[in-house]
Structures are given as structure tokens and as C-alpha cells.
N, C-alpha and C. Protein backbone atom coordinates (compact mmCIF):
# COMPACT_ATOMS: atom_id res chain seq x y z
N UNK A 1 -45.27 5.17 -29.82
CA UNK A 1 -44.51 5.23 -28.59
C UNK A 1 -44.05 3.82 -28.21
N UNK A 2 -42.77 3.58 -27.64
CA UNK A 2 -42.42 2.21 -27.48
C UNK A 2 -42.53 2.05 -26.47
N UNK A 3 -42.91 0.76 -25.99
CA UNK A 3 -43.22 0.25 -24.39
C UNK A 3 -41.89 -0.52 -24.26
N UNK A 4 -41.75 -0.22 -22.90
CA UNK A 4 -40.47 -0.29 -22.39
C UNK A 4 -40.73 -1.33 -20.83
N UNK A 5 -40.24 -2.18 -20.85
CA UNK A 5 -40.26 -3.31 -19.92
C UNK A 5 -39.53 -2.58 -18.92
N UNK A 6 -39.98 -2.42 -17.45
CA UNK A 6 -39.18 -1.96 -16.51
C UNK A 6 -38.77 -2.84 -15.45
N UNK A 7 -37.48 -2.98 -15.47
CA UNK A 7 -36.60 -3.87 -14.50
C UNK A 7 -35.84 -3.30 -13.66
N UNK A 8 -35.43 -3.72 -12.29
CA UNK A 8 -34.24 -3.43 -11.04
C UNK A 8 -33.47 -4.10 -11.22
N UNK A 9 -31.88 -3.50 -11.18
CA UNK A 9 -30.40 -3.80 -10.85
C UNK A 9 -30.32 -4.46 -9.61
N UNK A 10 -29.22 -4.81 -9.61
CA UNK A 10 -29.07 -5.37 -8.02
C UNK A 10 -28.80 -4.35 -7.06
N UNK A 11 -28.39 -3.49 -7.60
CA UNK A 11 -28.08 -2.03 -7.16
C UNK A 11 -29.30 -1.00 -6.68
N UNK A 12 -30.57 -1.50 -7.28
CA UNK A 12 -31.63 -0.78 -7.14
C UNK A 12 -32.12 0.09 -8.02
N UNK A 13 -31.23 -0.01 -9.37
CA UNK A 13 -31.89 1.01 -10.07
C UNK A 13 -32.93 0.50 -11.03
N UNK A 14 -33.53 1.52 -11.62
CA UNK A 14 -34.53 1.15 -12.61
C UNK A 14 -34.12 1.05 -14.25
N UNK A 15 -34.03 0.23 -14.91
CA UNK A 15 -33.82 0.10 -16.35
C UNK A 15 -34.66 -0.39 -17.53
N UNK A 16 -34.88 0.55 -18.23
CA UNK A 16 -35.61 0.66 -19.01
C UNK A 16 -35.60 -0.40 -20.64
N UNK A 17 -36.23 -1.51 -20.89
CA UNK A 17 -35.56 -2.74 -21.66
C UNK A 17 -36.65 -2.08 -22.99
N UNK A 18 -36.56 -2.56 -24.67
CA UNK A 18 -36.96 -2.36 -25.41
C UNK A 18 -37.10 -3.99 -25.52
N UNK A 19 -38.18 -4.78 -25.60
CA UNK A 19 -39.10 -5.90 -25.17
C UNK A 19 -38.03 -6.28 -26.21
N UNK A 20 -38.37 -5.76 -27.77
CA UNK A 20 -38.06 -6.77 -28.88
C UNK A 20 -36.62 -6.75 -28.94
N UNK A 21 -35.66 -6.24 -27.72
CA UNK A 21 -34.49 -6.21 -27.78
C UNK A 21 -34.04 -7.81 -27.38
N UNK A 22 -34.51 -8.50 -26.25
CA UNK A 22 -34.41 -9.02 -25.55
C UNK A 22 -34.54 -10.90 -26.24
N UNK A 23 -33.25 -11.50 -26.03
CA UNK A 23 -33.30 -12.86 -26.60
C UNK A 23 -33.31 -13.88 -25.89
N UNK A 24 -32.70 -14.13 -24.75
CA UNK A 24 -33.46 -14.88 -23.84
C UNK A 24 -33.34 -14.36 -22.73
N UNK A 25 -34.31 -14.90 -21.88
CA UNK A 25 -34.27 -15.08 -19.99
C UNK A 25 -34.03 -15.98 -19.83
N UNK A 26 -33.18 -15.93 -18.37
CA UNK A 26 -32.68 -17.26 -17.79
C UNK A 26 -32.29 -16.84 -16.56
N UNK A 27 -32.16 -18.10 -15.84
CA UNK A 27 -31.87 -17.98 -14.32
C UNK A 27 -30.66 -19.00 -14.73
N UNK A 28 -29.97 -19.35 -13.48
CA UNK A 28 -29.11 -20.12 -12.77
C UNK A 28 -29.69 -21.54 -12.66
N UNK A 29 -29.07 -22.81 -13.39
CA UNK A 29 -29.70 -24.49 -13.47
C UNK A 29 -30.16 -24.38 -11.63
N UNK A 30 -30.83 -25.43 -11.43
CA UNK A 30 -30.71 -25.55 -10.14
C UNK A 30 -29.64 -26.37 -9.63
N UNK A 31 -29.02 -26.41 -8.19
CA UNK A 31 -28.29 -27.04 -7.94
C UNK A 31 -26.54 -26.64 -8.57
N UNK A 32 -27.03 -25.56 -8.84
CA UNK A 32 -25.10 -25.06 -9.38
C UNK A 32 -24.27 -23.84 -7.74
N UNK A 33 -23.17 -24.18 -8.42
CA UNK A 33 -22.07 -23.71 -7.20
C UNK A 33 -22.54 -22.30 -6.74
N UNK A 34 -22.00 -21.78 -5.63
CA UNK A 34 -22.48 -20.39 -5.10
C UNK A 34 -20.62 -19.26 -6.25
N UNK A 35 -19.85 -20.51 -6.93
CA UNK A 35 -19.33 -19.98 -7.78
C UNK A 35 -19.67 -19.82 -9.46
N UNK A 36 -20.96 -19.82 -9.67
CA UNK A 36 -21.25 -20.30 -10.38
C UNK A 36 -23.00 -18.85 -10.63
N UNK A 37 -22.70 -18.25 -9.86
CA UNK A 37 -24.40 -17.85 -9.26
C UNK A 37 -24.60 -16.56 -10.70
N UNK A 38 -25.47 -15.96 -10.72
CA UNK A 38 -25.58 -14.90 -11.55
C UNK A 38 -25.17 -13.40 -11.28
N UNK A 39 -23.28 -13.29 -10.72
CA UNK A 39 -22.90 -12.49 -10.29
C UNK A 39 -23.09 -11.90 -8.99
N UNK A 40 -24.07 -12.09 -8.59
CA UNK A 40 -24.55 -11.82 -7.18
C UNK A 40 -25.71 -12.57 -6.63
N UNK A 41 -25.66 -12.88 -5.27
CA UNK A 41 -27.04 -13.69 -4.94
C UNK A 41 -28.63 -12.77 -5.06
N UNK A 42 -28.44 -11.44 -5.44
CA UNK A 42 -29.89 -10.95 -5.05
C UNK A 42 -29.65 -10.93 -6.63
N UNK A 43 -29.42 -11.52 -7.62
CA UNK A 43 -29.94 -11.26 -8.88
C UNK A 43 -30.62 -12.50 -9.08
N UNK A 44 -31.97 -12.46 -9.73
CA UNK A 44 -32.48 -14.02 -10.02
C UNK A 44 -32.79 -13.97 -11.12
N UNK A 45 -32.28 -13.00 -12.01
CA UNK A 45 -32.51 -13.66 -13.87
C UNK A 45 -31.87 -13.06 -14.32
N UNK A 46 -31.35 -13.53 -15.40
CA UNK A 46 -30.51 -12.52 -16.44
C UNK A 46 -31.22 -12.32 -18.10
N UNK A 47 -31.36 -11.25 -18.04
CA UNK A 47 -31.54 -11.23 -19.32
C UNK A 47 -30.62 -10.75 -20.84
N UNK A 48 -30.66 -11.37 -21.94
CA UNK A 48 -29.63 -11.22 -22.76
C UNK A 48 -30.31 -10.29 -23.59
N UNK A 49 -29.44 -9.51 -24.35
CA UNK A 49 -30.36 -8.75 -25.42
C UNK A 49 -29.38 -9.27 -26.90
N UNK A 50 -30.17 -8.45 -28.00
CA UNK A 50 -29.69 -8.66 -29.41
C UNK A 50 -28.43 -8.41 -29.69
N UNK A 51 -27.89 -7.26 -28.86
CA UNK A 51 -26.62 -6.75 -28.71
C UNK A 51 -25.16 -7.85 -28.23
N UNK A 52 -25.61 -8.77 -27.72
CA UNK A 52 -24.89 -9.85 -26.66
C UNK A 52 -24.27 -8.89 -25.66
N UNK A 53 -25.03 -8.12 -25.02
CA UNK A 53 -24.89 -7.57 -23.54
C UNK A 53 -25.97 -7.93 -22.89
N UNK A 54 -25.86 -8.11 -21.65
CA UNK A 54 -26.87 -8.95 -20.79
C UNK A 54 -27.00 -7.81 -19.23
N UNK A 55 -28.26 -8.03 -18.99
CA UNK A 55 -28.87 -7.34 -17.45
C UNK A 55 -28.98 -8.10 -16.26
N UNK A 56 -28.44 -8.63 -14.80
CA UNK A 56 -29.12 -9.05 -14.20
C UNK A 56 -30.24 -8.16 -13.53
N UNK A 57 -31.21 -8.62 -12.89
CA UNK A 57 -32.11 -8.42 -12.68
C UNK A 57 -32.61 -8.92 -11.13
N UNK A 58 -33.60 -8.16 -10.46
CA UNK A 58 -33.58 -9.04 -9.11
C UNK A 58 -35.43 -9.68 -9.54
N UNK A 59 -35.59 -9.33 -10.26
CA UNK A 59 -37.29 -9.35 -11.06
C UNK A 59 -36.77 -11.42 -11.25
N UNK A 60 -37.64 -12.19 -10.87
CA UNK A 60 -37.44 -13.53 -10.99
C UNK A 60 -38.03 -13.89 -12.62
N UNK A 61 -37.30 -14.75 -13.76
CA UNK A 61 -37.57 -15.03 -14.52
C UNK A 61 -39.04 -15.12 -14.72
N UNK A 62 -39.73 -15.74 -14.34
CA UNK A 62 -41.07 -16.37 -14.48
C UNK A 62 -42.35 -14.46 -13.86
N UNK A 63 -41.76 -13.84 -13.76
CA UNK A 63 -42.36 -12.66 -13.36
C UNK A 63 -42.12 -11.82 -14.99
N UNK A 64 -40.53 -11.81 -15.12
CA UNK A 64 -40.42 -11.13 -16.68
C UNK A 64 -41.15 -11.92 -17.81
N UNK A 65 -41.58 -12.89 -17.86
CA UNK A 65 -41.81 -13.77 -18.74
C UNK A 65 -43.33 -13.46 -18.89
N UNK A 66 -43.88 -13.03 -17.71
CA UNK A 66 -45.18 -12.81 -17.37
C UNK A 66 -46.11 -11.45 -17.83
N UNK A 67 -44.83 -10.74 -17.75
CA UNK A 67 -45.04 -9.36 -18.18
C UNK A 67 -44.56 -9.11 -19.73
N UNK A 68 -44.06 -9.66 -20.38
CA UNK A 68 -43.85 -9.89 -21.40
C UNK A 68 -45.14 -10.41 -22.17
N UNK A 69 -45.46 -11.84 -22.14
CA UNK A 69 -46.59 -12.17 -22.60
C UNK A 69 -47.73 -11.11 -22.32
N UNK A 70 -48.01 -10.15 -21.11
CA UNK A 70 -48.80 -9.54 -21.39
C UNK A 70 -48.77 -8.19 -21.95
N UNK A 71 -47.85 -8.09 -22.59
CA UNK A 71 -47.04 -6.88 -23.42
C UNK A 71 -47.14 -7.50 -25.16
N UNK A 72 -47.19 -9.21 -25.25
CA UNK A 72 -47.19 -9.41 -26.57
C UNK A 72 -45.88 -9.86 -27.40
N UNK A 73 -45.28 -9.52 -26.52
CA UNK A 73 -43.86 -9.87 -27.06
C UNK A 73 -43.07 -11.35 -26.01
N UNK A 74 -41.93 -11.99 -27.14
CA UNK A 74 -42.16 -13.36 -26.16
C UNK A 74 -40.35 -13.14 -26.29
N UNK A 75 -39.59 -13.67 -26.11
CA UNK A 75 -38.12 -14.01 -26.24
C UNK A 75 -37.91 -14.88 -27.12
């Protein structure tokens, strides 16, 4: 059975990630433009997958990163 990382849209929904899909996390440098932000202000990470399609997320980098390592799988 595959474990499936569960993340929120900015929208509120729930999306279901396949861990070893996933190539990096990232947020926004600090100090960049409010033109510049990760599509919306309530998103605080984006994640990319293998596909080069990407999720924002309102889940803060350092939370996915967290749940990841304790899943075993790293980016």
C-alpha cells in the first residue's frame, strides 16, 4: 500500500502526494517582492514533483520536510 503525504491547497482542499514523487520543497527567498510571492499569500511552500508540475501548499516547508523524514523519504 503506498503512503501518501497529505497536503492543503490554498483553496482548502486535501491532496494526496506520492512522497517519492516529490523533488524539491521550497518557499519564497526572504525579503522578495509581494510580486514575486508563491501565487498567493496563504501559500507557504511549493512543492515540485518528477513530473515538473508543482503544488502550493499552505503546510510551511519545514512541517513537510518533517513529515517526510518521518515517512523515510527525503527530496
Amino acid at each position: 500500500m503506498m503512503d501518501y503525504l497529505a497536503v492543503h491547497t490554498i483553496d482548502g482542499r486535501e491532496v494526496m502526494i506520492n512522497p517519492k514523487a516529490i523533488v524539491t520543497i521550497g518557499g519564497p527567498r526572504s525579503g522578495e517582492s509581494a510580486g514575486q510571492q508563491l501565487l498567493s499569500d496563504k501559500a507557504t511552500c511549493m512543492v515540485t514533483l518528477v513530473d515538473g508540475k508543482f503544488v502550493t501548499v499552505v503546510e510551511s516547508c519545514d512541517t513537510l520536510r518533517q513529515r517526510l523524514d518521518e515517512k523515510g523519504a527525503k527530496p
